[in-house]
N, C-alpha and C. Protein backbone atom coordinates (compact mmCIF):
# COMPACT_ATOMS: atom_id res chain seq x y z
N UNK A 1 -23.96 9.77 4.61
CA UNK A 1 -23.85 8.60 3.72
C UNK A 1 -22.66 8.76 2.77
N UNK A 2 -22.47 9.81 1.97
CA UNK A 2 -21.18 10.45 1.30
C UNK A 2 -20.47 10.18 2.21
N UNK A 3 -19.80 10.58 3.61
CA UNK A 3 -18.44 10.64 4.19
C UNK A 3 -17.76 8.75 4.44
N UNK A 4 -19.25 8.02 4.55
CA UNK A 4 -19.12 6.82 5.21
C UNK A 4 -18.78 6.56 3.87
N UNK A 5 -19.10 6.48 2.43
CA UNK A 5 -19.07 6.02 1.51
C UNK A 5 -17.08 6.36 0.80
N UNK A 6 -17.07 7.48 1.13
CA UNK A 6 -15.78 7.82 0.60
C UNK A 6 -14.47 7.60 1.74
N UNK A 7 -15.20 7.23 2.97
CA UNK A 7 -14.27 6.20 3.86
C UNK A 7 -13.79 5.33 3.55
N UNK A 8 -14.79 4.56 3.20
CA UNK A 8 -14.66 2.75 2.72
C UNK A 8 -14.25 2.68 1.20
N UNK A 9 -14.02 4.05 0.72
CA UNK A 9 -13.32 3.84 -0.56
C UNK A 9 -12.34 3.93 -0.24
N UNK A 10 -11.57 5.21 0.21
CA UNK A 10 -10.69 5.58 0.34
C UNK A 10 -9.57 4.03 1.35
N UNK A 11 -10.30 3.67 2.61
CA UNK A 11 -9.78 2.59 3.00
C UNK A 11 -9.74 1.32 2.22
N UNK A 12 -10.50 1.30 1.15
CA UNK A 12 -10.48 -0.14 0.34
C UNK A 12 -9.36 -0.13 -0.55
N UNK A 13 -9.36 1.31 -1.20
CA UNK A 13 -7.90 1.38 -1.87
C UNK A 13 -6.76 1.52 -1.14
N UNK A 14 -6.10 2.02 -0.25
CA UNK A 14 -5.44 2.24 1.03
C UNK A 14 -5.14 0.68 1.26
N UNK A 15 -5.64 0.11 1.77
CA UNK A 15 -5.74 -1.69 1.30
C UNK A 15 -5.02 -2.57 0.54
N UNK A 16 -5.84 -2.31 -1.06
CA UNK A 16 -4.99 -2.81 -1.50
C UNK A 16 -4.13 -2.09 -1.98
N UNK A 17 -3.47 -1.20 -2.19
CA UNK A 17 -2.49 -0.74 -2.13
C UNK A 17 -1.45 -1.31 -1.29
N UNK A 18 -1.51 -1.69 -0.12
CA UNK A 18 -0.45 -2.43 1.21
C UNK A 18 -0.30 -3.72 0.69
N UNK A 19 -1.73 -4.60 0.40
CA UNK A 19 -1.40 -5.72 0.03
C UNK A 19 -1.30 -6.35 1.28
N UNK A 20 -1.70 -6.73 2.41
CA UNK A 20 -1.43 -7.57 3.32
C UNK A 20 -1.30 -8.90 2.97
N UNK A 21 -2.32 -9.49 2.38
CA UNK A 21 -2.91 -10.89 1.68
C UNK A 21 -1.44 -11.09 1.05
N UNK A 22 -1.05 -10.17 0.09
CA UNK A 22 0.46 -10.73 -0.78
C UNK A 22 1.72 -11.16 -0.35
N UNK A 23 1.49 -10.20 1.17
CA UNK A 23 2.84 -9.84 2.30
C UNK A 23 2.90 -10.51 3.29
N UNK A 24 1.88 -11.62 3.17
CA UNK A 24 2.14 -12.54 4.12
C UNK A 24 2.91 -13.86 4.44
N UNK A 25 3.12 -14.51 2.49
CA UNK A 25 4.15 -14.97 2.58
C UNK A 25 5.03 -14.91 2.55
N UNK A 26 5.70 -13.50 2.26
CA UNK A 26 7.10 -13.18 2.68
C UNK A 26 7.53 -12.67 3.72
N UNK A 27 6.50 -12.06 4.38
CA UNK A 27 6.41 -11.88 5.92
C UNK A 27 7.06 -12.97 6.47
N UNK A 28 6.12 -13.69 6.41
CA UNK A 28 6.13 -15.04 6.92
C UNK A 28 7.88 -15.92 6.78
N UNK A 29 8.60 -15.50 5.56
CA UNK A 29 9.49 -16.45 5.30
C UNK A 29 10.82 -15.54 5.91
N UNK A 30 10.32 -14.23 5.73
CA UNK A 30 11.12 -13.73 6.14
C UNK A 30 11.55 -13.74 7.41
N UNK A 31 10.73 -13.75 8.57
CA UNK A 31 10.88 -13.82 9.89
C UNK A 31 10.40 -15.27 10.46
N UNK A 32 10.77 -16.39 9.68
CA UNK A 32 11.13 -17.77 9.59
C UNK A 32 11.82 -18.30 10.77
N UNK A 33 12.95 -17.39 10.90
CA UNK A 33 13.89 -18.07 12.46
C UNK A 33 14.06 -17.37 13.42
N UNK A 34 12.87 -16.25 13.17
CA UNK A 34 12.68 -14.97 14.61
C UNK A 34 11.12 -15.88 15.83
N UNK A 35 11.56 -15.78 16.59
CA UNK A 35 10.91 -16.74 17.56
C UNK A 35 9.58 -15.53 17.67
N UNK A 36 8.32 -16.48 18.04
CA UNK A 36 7.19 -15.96 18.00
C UNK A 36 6.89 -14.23 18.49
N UNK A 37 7.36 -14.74 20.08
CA UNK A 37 6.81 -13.64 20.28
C UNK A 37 7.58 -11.99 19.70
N UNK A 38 8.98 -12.59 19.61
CA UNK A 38 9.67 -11.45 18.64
C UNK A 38 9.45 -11.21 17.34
N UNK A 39 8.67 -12.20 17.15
CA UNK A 39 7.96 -11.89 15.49
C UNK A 39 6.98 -10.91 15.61
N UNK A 40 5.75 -11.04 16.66
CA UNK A 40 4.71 -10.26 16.75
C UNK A 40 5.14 -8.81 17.17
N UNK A 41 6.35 -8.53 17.67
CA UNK A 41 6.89 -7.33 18.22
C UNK A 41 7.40 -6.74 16.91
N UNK A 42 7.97 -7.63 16.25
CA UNK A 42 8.96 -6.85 14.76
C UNK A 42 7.63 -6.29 13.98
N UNK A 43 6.32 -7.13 14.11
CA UNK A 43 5.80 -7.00 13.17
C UNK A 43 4.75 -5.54 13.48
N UNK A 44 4.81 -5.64 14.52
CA UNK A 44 3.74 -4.25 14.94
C UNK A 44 4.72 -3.32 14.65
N UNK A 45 6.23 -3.15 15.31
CA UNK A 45 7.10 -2.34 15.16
C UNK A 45 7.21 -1.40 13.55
N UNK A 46 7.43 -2.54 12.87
CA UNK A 46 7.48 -2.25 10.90
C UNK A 46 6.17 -1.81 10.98
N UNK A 47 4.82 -2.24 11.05
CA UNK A 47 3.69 -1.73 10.61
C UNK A 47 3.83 -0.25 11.46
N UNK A 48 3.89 0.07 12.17
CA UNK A 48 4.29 1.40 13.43
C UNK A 48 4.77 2.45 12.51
N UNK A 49 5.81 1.62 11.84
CA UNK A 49 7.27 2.61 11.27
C UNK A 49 6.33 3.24 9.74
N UNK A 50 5.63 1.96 9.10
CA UNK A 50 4.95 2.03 7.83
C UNK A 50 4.11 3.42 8.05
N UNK A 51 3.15 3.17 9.19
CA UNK A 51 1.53 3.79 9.41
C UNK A 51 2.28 5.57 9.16
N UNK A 52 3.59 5.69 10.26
CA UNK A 52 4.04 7.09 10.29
C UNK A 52 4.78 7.28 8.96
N UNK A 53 5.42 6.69 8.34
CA UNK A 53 6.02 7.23 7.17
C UNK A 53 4.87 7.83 5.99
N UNK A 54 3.51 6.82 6.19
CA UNK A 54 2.78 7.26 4.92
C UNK A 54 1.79 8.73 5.77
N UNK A 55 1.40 8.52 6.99
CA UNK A 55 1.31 9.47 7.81
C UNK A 55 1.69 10.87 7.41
N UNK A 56 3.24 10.82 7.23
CA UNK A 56 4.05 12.00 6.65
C UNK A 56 3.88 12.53 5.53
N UNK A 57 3.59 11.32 4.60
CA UNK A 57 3.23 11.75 2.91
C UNK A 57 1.85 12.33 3.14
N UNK A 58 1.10 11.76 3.47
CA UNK A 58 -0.39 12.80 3.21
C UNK A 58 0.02 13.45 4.47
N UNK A 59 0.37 14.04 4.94
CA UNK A 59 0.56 15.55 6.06
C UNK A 59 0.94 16.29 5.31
N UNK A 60 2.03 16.22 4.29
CA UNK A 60 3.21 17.20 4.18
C UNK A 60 3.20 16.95 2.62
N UNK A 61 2.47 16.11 1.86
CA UNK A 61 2.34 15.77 0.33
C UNK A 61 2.34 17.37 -0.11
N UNK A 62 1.46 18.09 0.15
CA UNK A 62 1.38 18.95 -0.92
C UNK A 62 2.61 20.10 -0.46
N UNK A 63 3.17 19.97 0.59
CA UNK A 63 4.06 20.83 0.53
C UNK A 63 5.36 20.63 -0.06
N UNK A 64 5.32 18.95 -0.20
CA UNK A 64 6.42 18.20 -0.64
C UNK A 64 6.70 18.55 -2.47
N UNK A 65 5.54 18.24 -2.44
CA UNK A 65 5.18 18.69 -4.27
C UNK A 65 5.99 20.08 -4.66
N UNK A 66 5.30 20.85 -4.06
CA UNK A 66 5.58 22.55 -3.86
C UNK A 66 7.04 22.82 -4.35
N UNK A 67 7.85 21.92 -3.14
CA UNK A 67 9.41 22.39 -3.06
C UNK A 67 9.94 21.61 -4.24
N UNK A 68 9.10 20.31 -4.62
CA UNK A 68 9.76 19.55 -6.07
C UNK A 68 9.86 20.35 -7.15
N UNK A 69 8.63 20.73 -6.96
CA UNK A 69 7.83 21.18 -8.34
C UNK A 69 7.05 20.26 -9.15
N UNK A 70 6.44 19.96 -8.33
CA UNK A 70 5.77 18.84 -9.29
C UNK A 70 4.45 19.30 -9.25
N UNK A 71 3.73 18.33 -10.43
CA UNK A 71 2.01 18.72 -9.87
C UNK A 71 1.48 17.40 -9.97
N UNK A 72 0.00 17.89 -9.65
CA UNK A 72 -0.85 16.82 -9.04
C UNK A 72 -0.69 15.67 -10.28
N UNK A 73 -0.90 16.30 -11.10
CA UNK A 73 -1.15 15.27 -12.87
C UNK A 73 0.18 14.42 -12.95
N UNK A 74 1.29 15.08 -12.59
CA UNK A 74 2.57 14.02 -12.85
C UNK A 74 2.56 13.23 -11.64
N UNK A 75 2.41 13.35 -10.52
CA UNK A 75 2.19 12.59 -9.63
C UNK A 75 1.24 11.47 -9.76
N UNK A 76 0.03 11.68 -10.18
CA UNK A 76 -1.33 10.30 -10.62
C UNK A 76 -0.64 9.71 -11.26
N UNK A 77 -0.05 10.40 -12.63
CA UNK A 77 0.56 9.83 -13.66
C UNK A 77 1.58 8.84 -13.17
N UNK A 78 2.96 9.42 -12.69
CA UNK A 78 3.43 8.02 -11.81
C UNK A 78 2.90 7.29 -11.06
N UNK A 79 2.50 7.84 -9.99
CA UNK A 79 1.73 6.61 -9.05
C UNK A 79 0.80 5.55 -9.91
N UNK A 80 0.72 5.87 -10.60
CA UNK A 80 -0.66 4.61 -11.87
C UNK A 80 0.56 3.68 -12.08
N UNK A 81 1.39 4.51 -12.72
CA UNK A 81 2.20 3.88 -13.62
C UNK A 81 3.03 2.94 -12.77
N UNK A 82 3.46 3.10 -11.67
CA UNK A 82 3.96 2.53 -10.63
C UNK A 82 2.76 1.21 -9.59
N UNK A 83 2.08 2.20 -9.62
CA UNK A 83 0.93 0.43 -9.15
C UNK A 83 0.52 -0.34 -10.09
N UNK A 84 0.90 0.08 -11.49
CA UNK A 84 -0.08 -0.86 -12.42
C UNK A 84 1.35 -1.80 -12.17
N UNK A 85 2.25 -1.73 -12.46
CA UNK A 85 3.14 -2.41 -12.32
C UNK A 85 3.49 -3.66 -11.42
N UNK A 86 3.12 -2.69 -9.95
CA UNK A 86 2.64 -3.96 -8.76
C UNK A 86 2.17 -4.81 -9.13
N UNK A 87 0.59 -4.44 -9.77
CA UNK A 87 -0.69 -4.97 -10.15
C UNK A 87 -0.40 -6.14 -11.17
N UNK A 88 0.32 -5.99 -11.81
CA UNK A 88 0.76 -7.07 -12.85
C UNK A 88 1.50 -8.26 -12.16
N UNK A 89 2.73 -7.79 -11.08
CA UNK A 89 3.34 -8.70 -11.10
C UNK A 89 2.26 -9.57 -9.87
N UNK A 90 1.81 -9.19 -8.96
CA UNK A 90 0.53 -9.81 -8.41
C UNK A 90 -0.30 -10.47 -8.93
N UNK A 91 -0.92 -10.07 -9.95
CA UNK A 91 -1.91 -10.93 -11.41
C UNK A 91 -1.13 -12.24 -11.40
N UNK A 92 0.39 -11.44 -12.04
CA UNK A 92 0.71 -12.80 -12.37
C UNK A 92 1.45 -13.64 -11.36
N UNK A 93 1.84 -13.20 -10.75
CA UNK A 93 2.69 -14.26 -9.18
C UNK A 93 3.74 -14.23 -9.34
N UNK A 94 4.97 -13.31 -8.95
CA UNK A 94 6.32 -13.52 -8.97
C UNK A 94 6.89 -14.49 -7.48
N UNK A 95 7.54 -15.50 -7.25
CA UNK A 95 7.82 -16.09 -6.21
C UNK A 95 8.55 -15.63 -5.34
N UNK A 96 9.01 -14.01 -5.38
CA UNK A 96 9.78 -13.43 -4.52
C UNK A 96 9.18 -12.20 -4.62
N UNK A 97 7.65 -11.60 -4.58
CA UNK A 97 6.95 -11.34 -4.24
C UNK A 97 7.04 -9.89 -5.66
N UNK A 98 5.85 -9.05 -5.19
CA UNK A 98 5.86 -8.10 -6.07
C UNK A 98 6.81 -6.72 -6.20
N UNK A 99 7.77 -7.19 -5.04
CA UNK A 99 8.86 -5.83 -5.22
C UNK A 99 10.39 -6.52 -5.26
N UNK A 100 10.06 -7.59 -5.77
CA UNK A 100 11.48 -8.75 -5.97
C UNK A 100 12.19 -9.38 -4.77
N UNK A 101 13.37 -9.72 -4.49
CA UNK A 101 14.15 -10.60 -4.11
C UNK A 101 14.13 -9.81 -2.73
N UNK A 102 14.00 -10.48 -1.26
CA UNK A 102 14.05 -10.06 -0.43
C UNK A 102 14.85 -11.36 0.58
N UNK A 103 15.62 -10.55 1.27
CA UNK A 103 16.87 -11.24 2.30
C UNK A 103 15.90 -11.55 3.63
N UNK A 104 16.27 -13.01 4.04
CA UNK A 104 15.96 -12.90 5.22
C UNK A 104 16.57 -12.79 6.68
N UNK A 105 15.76 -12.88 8.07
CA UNK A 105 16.30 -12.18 8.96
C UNK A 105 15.68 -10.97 9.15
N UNK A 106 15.48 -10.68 10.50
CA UNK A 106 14.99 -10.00 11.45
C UNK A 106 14.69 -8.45 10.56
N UNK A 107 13.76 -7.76 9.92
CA UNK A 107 13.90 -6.62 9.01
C UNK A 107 13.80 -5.09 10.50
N UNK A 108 14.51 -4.11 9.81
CA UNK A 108 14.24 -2.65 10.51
C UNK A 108 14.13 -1.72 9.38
N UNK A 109 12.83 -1.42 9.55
CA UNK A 109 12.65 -0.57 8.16
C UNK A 109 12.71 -1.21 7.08
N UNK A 110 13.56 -1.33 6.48
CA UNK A 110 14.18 -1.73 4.87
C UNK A 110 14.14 -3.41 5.14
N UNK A 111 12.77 -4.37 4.73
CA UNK A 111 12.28 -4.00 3.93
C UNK A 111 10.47 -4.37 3.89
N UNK A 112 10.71 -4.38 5.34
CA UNK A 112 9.24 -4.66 5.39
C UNK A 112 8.13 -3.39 5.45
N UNK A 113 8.56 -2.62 6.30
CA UNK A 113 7.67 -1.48 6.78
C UNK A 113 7.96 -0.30 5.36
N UNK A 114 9.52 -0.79 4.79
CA UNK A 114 9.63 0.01 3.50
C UNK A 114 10.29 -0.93 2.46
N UNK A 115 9.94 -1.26 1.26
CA UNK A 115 8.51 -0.60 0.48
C UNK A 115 7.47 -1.60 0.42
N UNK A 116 7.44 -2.74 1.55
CA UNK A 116 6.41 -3.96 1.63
C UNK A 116 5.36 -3.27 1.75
N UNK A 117 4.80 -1.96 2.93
CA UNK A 117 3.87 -1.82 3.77
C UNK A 117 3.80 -0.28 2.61
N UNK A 118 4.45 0.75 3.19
CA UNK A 118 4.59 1.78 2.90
C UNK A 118 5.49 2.10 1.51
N UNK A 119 5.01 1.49 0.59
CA UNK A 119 5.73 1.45 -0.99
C UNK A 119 5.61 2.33 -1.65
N UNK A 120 6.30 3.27 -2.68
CA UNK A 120 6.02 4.22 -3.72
C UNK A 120 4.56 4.34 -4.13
N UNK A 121 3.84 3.39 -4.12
CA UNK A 121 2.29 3.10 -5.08
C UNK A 121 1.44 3.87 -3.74
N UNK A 122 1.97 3.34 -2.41
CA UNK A 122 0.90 3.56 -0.75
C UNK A 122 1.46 5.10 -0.65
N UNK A 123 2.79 5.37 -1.10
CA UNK A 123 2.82 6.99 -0.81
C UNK A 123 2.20 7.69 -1.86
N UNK A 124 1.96 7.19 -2.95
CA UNK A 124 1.39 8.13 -4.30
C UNK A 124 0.17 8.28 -3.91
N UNK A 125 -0.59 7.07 -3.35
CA UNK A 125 -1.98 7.08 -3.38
C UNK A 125 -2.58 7.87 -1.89
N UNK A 126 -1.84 7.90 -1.12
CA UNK A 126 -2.06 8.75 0.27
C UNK A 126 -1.95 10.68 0.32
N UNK A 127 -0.91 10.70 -0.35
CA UNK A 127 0.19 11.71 -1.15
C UNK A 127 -1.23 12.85 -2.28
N UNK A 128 -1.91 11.95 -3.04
CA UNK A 128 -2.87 12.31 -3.71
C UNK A 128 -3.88 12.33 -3.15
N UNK A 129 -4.40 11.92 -2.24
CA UNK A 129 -5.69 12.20 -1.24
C UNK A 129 -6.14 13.41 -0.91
N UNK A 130 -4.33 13.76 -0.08
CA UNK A 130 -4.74 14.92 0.83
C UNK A 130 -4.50 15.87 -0.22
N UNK A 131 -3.39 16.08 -1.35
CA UNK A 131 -3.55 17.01 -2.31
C UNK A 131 -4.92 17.39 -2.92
N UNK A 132 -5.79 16.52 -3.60
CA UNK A 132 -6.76 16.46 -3.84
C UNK A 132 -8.02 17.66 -2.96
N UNK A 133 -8.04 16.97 -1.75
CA UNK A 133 -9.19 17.06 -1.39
C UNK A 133 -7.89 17.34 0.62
N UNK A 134 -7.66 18.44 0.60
CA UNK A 134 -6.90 18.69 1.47
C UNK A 134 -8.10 19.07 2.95
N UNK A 135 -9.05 19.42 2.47
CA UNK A 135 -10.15 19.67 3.73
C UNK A 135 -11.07 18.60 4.25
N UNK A 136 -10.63 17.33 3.44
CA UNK A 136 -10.66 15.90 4.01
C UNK A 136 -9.34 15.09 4.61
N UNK A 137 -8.82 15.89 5.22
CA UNK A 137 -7.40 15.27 5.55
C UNK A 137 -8.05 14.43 6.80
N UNK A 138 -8.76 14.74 7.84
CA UNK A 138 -9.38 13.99 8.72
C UNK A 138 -9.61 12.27 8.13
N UNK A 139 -10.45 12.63 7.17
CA UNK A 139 -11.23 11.60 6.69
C UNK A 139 -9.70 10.28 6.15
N UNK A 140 -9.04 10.63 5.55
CA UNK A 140 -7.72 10.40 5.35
C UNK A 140 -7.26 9.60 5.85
N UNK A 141 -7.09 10.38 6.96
CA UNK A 141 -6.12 10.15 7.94
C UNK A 141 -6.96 8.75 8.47
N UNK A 142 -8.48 8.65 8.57
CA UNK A 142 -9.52 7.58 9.70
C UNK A 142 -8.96 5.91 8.21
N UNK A 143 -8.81 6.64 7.21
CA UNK A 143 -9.02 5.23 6.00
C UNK A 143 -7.68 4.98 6.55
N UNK A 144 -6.65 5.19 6.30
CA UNK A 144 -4.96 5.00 6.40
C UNK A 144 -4.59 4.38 7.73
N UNK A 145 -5.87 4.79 8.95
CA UNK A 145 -5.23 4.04 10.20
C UNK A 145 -6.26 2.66 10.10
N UNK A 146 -7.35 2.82 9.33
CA UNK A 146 -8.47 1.64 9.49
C UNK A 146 -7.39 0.51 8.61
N UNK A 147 -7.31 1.14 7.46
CA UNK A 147 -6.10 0.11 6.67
C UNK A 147 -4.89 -0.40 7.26
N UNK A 148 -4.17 0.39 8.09
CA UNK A 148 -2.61 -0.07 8.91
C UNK A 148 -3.52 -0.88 9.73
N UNK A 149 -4.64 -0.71 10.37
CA UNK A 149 -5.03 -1.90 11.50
C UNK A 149 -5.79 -2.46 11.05
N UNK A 150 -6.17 -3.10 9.83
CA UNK A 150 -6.03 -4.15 9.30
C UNK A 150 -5.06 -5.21 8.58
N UNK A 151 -3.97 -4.65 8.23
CA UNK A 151 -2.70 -5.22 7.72
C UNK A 151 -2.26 -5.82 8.52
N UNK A 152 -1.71 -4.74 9.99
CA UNK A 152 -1.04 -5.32 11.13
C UNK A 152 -1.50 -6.73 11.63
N UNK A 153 -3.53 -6.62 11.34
CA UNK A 153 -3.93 -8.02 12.33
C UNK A 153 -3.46 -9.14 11.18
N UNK A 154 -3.66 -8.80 9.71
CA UNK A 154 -3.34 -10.00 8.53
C UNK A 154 -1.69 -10.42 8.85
N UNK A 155 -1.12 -9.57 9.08
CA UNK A 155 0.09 -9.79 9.36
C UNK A 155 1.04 -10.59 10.61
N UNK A 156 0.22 -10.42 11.62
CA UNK A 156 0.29 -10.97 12.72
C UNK A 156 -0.26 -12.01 12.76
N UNK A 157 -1.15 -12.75 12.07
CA UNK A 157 -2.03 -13.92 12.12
C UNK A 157 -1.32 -14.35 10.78
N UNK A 158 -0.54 -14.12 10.03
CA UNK A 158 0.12 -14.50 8.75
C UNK A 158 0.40 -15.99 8.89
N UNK A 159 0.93 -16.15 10.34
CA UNK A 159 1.50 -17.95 9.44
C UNK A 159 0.03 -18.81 9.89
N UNK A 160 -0.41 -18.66 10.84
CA UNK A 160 -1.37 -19.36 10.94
C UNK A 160 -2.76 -19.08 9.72
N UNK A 161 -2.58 -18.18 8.88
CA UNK A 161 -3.65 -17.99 7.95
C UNK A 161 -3.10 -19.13 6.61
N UNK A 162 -1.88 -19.09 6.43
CA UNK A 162 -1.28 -19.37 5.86
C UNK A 162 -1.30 -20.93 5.75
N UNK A 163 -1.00 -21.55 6.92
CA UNK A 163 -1.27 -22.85 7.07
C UNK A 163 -2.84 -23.37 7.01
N UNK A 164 -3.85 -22.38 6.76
CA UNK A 164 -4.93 -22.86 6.92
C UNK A 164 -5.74 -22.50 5.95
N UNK A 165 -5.65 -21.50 5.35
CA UNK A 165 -6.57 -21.24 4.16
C UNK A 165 -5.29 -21.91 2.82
N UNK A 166 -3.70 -21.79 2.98
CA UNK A 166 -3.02 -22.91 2.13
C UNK A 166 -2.51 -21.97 1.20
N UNK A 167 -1.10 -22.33 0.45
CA UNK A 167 -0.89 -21.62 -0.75
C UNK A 167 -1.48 -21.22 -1.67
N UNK A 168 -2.58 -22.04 -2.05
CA UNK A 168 -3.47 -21.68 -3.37
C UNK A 168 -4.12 -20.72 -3.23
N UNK A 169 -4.87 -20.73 -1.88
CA UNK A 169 -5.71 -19.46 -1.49
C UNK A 169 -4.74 -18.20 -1.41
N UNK A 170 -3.87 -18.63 -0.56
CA UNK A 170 -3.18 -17.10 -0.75
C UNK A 170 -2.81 -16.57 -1.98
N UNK A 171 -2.61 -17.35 -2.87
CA UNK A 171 -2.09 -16.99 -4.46
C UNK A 171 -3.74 -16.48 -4.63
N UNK A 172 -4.88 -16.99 -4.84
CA UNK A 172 -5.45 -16.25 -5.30
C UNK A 172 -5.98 -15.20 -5.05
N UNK A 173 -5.82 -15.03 -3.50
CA UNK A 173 -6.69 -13.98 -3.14
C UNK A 173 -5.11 -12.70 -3.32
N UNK A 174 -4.23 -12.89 -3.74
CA UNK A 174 -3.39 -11.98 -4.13
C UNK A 174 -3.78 -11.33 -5.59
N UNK A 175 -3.74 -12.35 -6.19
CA UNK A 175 -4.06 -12.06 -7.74
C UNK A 175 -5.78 -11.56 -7.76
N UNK A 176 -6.45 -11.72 -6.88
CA UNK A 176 -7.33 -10.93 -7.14
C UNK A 176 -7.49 -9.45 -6.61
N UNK A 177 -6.86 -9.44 -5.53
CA UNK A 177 -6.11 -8.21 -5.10
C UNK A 177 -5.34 -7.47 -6.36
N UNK A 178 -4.56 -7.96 -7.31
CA UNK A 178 -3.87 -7.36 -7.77
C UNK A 178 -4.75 -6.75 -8.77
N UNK A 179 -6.10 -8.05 -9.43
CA UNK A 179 -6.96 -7.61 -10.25
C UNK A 179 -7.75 -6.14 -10.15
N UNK A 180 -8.08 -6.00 -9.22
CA UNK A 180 -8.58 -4.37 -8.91
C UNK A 180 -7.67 -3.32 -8.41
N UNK A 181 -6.08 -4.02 -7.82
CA UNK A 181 -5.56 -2.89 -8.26
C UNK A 181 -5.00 -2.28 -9.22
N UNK A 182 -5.17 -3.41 -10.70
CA UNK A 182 -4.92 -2.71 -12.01
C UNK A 182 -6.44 -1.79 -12.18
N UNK A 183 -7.16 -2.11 -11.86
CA UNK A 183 -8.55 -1.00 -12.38
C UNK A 183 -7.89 0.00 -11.81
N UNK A 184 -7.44 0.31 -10.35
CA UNK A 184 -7.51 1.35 -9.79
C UNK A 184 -6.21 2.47 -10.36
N UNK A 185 -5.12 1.53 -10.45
CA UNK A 185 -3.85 2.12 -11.07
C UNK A 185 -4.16 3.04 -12.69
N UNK A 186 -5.18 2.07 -13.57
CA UNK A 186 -5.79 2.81 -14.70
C UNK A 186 -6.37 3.82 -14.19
N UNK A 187 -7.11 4.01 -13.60
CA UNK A 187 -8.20 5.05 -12.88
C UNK A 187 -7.25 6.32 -12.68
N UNK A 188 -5.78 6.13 -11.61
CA UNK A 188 -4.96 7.33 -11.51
C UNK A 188 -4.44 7.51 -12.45
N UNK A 189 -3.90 6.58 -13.58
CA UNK A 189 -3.53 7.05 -14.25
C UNK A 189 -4.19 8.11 -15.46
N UNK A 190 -5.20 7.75 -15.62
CA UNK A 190 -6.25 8.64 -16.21
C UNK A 190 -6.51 9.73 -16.09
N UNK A 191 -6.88 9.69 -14.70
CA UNK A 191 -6.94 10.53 -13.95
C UNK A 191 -6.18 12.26 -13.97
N UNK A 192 -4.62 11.56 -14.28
CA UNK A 192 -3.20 12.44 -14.07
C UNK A 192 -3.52 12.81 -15.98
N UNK A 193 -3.88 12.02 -16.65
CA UNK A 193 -3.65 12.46 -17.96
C UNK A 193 -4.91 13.45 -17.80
N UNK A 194 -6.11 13.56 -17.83
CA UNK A 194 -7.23 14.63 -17.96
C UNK A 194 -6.90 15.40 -17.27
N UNK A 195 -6.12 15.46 -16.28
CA UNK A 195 -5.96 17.19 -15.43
C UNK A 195 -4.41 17.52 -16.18
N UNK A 196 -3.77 16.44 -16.94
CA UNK A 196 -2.50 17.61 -17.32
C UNK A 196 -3.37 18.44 -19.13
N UNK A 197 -4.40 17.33 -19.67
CA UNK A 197 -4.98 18.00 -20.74
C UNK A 197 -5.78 19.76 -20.29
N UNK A 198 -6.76 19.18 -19.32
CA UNK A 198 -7.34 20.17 -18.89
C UNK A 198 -5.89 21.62 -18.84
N UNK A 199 -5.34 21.12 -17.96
CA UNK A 199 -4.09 22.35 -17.94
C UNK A 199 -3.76 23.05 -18.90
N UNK A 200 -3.87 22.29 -20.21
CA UNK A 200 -3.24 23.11 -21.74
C UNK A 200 -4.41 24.09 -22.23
N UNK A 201 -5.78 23.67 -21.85
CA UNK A 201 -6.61 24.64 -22.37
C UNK A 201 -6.89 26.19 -21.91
C-alpha cells in the first residue's frame, strides 16, 4: 500500500511538474504548419529525447552533485525556488507560456523536449528523488515513465483536446495545475531549508 501510494505521488508530482495541460497550446502553435502525421512523429521524438534526458538526472543526480559540490539542501532550495516561479506564471497565464517567448517551426530538442518537457524544475524534482531515497530508484524510474506516457498521449491528442474542451478550459486546468504546483514548490523549498538548518547543529 506504501509503494503504490508513493508511486502515485511521486508520478502526480512528476506530472505536474511537465505540465502537459499548459504545453499544449504551444505545442500546438508551435507545430501549426508541420503536417499531421509529422507532428505525431516530432512529438513522440521530443517526448523520447525529454523521458532520456530526465532519465539521466535521476541515474547520475547524485553523482552529478558530488563532482559540483553541491548538496541535497541547495538543490530543494533551487528547485522550489525555480518551480515556484513556473507556478506563478501558470496561476497567472503568461500568453507565451510559462518559460516565455517561443519560435515556431518544426522543434529538435530546444525547445520542446528542452525546457517544455524536461525543464530545470522536472530535473530538480527527479534529480532529488533518487538522491533522497536512492534504493527507490526502481520506483522512480516506474513514476517518470508513467508521467512521460502520459504527457506524450496529452500531447499527441493536443489539438483535438484543444478544440474541444476550448481555451477557457485549458487556461484553467493550467492554473490549477500551477495551483498545486506552488504547494509543492513551497514543500521543496522547505524542505532544502530544514536539512541545511539541521546541518548547522
Amino acid at each position: 500500500m506504501a509503494y503504490s501510494s508513493e508511486l502515485f505521488s511521486a508520478f502526480v508530482l512528476i506530472s505536474f511538474v511537465i505540465d502537459p495541460f499548459g504545453n499544449v497550446p504551444i505545442v500546438n502553435a508551435m507545430l501549426a504548419g508541420v503536417a499531421p502525421a509529422r507532428r505525431r512523429r516530432v512529438i513522440v521524438r521530443e517526448c523520447f529525447i525529454a523521458f532520456v534526458i530526465l532519465t539521466l538526472f535521476m541515474a547520475f543526480g547524485r553523482e552529478l552533485l558530488g563532482v559540483m559540490q553541491l548538496s541535497e539542501s541547495s538543490l530543494s532550495i533551487a528547485g522550489g525556488v525555480i518551480l515556484f516561479m513556473i507556478a506563478i506564471r501558470m496561476v497567472f497565464g503568461y500568453p507565451e507560456g510559462a518559460f516565455g517567448p517561443i519560435k515556431a517551426g518544426e522543434p529538435f530538442i530546444v525547445p520542446l523536449a528542452v525546457p517544455l518537457i524536461a525543464g530545470p524544475s522536472a530535473a530538480a524534482a527527479v534529480m532529488l528523488m533518487a538522491t533522497r531515497e536512492p534504493e527507490k530508484l526502481g520506483l522512480w524510474f516506474g513514476a517518470l515513465l508513467a508521467a512521460m506516457a502520459l504527457a506524450t498521449l496529452i500531447l499527441l491528442g493536443g489539438d483535438r483536446l484543444q478544440r474541444r474542451l476550448g481555451e477557457r478550459v485549458m487556461q484553467a486546468l493550467e492554473r490549477l495545475m500551477g495551483l498545486v504546483l506552488t504547494a509543492l514548490a513551497i514543500e521543496m523549498l522547505l524542505g532544502g531549508i530544514r536539512r541545511f538548518v539541521e546541518g548547522l547543529r
